[in-house]
Structure formats: C-alpha cells, structure tokens
Protein backbone atom coordinates (compact mmCIF):
# COMPACT_ATOMS: atom_id res chain seq x y z
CA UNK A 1 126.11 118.64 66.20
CA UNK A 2 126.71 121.86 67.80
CA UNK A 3 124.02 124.70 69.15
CA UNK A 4 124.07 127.69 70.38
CA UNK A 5 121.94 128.15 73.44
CA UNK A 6 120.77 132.22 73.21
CA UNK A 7 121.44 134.23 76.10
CA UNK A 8 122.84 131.88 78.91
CA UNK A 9 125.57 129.39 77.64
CA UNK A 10 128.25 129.22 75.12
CA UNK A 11 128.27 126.27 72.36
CA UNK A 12 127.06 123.42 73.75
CA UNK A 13 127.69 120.14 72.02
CA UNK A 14 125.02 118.31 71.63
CA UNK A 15 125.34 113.82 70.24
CA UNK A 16 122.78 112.80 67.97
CA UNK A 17 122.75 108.79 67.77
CA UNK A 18 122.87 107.67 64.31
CA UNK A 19 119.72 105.68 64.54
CA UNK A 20 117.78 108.82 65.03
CA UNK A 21 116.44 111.56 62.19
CA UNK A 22 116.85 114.94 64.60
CA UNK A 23 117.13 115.38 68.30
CA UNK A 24 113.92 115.93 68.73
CA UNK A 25 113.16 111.97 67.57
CA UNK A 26 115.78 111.06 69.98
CA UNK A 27 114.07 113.06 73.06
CA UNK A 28 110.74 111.36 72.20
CA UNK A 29 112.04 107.81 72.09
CA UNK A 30 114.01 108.44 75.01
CA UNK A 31 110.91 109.50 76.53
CA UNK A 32 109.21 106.63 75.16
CA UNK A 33 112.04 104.17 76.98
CA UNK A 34 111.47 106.25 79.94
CA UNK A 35 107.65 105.27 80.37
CA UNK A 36 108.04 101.56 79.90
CA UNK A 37 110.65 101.36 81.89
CA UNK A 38 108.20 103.07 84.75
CA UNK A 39 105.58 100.36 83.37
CA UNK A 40 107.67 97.95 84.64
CA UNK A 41 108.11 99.38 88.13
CA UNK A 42 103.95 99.94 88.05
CA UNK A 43 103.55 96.51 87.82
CA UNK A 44 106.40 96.04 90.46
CA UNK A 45 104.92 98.22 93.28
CA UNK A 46 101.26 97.44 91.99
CA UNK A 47 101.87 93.79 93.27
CA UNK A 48 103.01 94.91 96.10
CA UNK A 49 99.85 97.36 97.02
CA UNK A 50 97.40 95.02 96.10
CA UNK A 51 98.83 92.35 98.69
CA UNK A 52 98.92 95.04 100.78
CA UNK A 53 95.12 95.90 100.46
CA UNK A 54 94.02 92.39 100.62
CA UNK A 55 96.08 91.18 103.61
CA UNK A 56 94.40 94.92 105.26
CA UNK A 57 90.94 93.57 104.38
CA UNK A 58 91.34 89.84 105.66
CA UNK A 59 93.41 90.98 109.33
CA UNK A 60 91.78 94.38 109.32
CA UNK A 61 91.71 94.26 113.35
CA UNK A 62 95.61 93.45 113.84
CA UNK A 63 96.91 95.45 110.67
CA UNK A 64 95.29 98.80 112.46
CA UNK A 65 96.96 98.37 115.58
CA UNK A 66 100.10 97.58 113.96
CA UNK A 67 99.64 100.93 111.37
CA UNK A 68 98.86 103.09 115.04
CA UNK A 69 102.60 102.63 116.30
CA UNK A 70 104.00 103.84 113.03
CA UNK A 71 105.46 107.56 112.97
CA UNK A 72 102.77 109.25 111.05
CA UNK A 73 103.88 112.92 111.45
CA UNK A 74 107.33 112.22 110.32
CA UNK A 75 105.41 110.26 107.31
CA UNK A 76 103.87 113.32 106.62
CA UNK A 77 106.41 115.47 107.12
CA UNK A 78 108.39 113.18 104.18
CA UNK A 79 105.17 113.56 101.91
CA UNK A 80 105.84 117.33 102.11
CA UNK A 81 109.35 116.73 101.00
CA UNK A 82 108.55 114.94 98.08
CA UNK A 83 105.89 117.20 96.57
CA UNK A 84 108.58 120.42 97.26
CA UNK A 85 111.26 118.10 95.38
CA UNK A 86 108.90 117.32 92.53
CA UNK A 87 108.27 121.03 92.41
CA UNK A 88 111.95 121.70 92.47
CA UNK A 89 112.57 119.60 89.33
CA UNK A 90 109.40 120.58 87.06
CA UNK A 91 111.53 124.01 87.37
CA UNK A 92 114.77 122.20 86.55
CA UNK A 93 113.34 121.15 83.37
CA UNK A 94 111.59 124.52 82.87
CA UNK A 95 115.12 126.30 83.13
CA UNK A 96 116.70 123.45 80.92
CA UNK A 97 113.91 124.22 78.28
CA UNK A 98 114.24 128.28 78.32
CA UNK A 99 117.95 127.24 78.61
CA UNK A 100 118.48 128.67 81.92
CA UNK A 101 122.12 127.00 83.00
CA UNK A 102 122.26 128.44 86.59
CA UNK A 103 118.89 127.78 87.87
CA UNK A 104 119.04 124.44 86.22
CA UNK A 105 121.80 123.57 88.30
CA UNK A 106 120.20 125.34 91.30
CA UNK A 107 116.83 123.23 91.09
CA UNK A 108 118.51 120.12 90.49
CA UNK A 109 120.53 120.30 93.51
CA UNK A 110 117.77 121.33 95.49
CA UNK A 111 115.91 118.54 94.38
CA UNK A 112 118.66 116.02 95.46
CA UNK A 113 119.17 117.61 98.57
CA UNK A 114 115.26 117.31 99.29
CA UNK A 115 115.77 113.43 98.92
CA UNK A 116 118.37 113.14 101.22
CA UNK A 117 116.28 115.06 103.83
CA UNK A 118 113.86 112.21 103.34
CA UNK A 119 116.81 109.64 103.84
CA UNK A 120 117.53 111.30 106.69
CA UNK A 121 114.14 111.48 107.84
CA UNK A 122 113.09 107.78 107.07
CA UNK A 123 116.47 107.03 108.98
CA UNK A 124 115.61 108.56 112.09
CA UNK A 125 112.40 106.70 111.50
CA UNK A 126 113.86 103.62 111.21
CA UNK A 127 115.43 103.95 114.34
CA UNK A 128 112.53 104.81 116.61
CA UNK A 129 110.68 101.45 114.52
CA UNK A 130 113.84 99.46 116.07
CA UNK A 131 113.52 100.80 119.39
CA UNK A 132 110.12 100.50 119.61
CA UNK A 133 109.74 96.58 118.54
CA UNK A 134 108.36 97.31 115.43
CA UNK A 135 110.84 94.85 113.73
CA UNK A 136 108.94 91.25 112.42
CA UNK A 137 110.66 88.26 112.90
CA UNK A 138 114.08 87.71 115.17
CA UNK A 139 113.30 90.92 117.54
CA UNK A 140 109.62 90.67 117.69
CA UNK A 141 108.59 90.72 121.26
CA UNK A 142 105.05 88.95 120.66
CA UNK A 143 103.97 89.18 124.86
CA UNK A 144 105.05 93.07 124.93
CA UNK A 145 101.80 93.39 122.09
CA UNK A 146 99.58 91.35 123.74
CA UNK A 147 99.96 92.54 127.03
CA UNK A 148 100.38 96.22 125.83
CA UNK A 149 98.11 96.44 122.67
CA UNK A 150 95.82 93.45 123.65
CA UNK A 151 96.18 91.55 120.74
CA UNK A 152 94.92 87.88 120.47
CA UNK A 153 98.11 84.92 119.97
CA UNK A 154 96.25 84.28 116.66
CA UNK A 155 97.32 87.98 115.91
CA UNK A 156 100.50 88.20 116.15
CA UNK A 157 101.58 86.75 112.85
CA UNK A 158 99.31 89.29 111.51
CA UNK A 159 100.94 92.53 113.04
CA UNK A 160 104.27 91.24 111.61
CA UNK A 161 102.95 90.16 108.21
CA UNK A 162 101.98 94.34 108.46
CA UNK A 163 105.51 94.81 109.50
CA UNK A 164 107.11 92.91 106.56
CA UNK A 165 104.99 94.76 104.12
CA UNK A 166 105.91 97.93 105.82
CA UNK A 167 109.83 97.59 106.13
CA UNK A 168 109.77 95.62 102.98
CA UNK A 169 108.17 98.62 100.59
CA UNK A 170 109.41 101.43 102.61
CA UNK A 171 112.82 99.95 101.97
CA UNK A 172 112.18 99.20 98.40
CA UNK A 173 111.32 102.86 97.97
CA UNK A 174 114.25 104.25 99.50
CA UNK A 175 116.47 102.66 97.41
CA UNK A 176 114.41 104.13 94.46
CA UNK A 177 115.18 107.48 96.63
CA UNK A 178 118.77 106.86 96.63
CA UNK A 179 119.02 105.65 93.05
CA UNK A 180 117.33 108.90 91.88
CA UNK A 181 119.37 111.45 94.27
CA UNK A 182 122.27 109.87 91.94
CA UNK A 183 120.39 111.07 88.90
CA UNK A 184 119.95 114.17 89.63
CA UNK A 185 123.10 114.72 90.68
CA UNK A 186 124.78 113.51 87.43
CA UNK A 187 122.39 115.68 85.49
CA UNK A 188 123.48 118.94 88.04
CA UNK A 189 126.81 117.98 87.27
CA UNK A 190 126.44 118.27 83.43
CA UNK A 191 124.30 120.69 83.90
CA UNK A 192 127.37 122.65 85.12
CA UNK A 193 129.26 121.54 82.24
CA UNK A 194 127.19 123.03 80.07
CA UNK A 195 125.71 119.82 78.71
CA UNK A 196 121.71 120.97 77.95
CA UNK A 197 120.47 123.43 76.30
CA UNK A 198 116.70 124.62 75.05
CA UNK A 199 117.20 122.17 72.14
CA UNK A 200 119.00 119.17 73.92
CA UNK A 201 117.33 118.39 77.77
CA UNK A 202 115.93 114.96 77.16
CA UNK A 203 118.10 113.47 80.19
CA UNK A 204 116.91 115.74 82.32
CA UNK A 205 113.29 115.33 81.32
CA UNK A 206 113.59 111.31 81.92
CA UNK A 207 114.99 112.13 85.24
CA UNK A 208 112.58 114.26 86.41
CA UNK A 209 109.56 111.64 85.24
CA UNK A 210 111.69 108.73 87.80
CA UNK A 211 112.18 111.20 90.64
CA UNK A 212 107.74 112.02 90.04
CA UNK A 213 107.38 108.12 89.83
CA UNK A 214 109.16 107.87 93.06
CA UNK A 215 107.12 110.49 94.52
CA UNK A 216 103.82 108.97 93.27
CA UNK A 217 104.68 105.96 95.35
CA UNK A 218 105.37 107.48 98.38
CA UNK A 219 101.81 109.21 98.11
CA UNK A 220 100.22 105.49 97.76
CA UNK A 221 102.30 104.57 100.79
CA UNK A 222 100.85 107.19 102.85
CA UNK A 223 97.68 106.39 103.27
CA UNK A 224 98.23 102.56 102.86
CA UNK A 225 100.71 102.12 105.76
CA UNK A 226 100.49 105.33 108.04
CA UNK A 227 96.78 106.25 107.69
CA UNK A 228 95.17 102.50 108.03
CA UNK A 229 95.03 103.13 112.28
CA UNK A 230 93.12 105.75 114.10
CA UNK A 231 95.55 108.05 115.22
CA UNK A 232 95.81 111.03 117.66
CA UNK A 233 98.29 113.47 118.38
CA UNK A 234 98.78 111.03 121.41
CA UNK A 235 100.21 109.12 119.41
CA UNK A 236 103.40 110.59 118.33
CA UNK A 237 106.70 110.62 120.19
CA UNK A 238 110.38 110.01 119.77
C-alpha cells in the first residue's frame, strides 16, 4: 500500500499485515499489544515498590538514614530530564501525525539524547554511591555507619537491604533507559527514511507510550528512594 503524505514527504510505503482490515486496525492492535505488554512490566515494578514500602514501614529508622546519603539533587535533576524527554516525544508523535518528517526526526533525537544525559547522570551517580560506601554486601563498611551515622549492629542489615532495593531498581530502570534510547533511535532512523506518515505512525506511537512508562517509574522512584530521609542542602556533595 502506498500514500502520499501532503506537503512534507514523497510516497511513502506503507505494509499492511494480512491479518488486518486497514491500517488503522493494525495501529489499534498494535496499540493494544503495546499496553499489555506495559501490564506486564506494572506488575514487574509494582512488586518491586510494594516491597519497597513495606520493608520502609517495618526498618523506618535505618531505611531514612540510608535514603539521606543518596544524591538527591542529581535525582532531581534526572526527574527534570525525563519529563523534557517525554515532552520531546509527545511532539515526535504530533509531527508524525501532521506528517511533519523533519521535526519528527528532530524530537526523536532529542528525546534519545535526553536519556543518555540521564545515563550519564545516573553514572556519575553511581560513582559517588561507590565511593561513598553505599554498595551492600562485599564493600559494605558496617563500623564506618555506626560510628559515623550511629546506627545500631541490628541495623546494619537494614541500611543494605535499602541499598539492594536501591541499586537493584535503579539498575533495572536504566536498562529500561537504555532499551528505549534504542527505540527511539530506530524510529529517528526511519523516520529519516521516510518510513511514517499522517496515516502510518503506529511504531512511533508504541514507542513513545514505553519511553512515558519508563518515565512514570522514575517519578515513583523519586520519592520512594531519594525523598524517604530528611534532607538539607548540607547534604549534597560530590
């Protein structure tokens, strides 16, 4: 099936799977695949915050003390990130609907170079965690919190059980970072092929509701991991 997209591309071919009636059956089943698919990571990451919350309410004491040493403005400063990315692709599918080629193109490599500024970002944080003993398990130094923090022995499983929830989700999202950046990228890339059109943008729709998804979870992390201790403007260095 071939289109013409009016007044910024040339013919653009667009495949319509046999199974389907029209494209625009095709673009709501894709859809469709799209939102079970982010079911399934709901229910993923939903485990995953409701340990969190219950382990915060039984070792409230120790998980606030360990949530203090964590970078909150550079948390923060990633939160910003996000929301300008998801911005960046609502217009990428706005320009793919109106059939807009160039800004298409435009917004979806803005939107992939916003994630890497949070890679970049959560990797410099990384490295002050590592430097600063915030690492459970082989380089936990259990007397530097007790002497410096004043935490109880019993504690100190606590403030790394924090720890593993913290690495372990943080991580988990990243890679959903990383794994996105890629999808956006392919779609910029047949974007610039002249792929999409005002009548055929479903891949770029589906993309743009993972890259929110990731987003969304970032937002939950926030205030989960970064917000659960008291903390001042003391309380950020590098």
């Amino acid at each position: 099936m071939i289109k013409r997209a009016s007044g910024h591309t040339s013919l653009v071919r667009h495949r319509l799977e046999e199974q389907f009636r029209d494209l625009e059956q095709q673009h709501e089943v894709a859809s469709l695949g799209m939102w079970i698919f982010l079911a399934t990571e709901v229910m993923f990451f939903g485990t995953l915050f409701v340990g969190l919350g219950v382990y915060t309410y039984m070792h409230h004491e120790a998980f606030v003390k360990a949530s203090e040493k964590l970078n909150w403005l550079i948390g923060g400063t990633n939160t910003v990130v996000l929301l300008i990315s998801s911005l960046m692709i609502v217009l990428a599918v706005h320009s793919a609907r109106v059939g807009n080629q160039r800004h298409l193109v435009m917004f979806l490599a803005l939107t992939a170079l916003l994630g890497v500024c949070f890679l970049c970002l959560k990797g410099v944080e990384y490295y002050i965690d590592w430097r600063d003993n915030l690492i459970p398990g082989w380089k936990f130094d259990a007397e530097e919190w007790i002497q410096r923090d004043h935490l109880r022995p019993e504690q100190v499983p606590q403030v790394q059980l924090f720890l593993l929830f913290y690495w372990t989700m943080t991580g988990l999202h990243a890679l959903h970072v990383i794994l996105g950046i890629g999808a956006v990228l392919a779609m910029a890339l047949l974007a610039r092929r002249g792929r999409f059109s005002p009548v055929y943008y479903s891949p770029v729709d589906v993309t743009a509701l993972y890259w929110h998804f990731v987003d969304i979870v970032w937002i939950f992390l926030l205030p989960m991991l970064y917000l659960t201790g008291t903390h001042t403007g003391a309380d950020f260095h590098f």
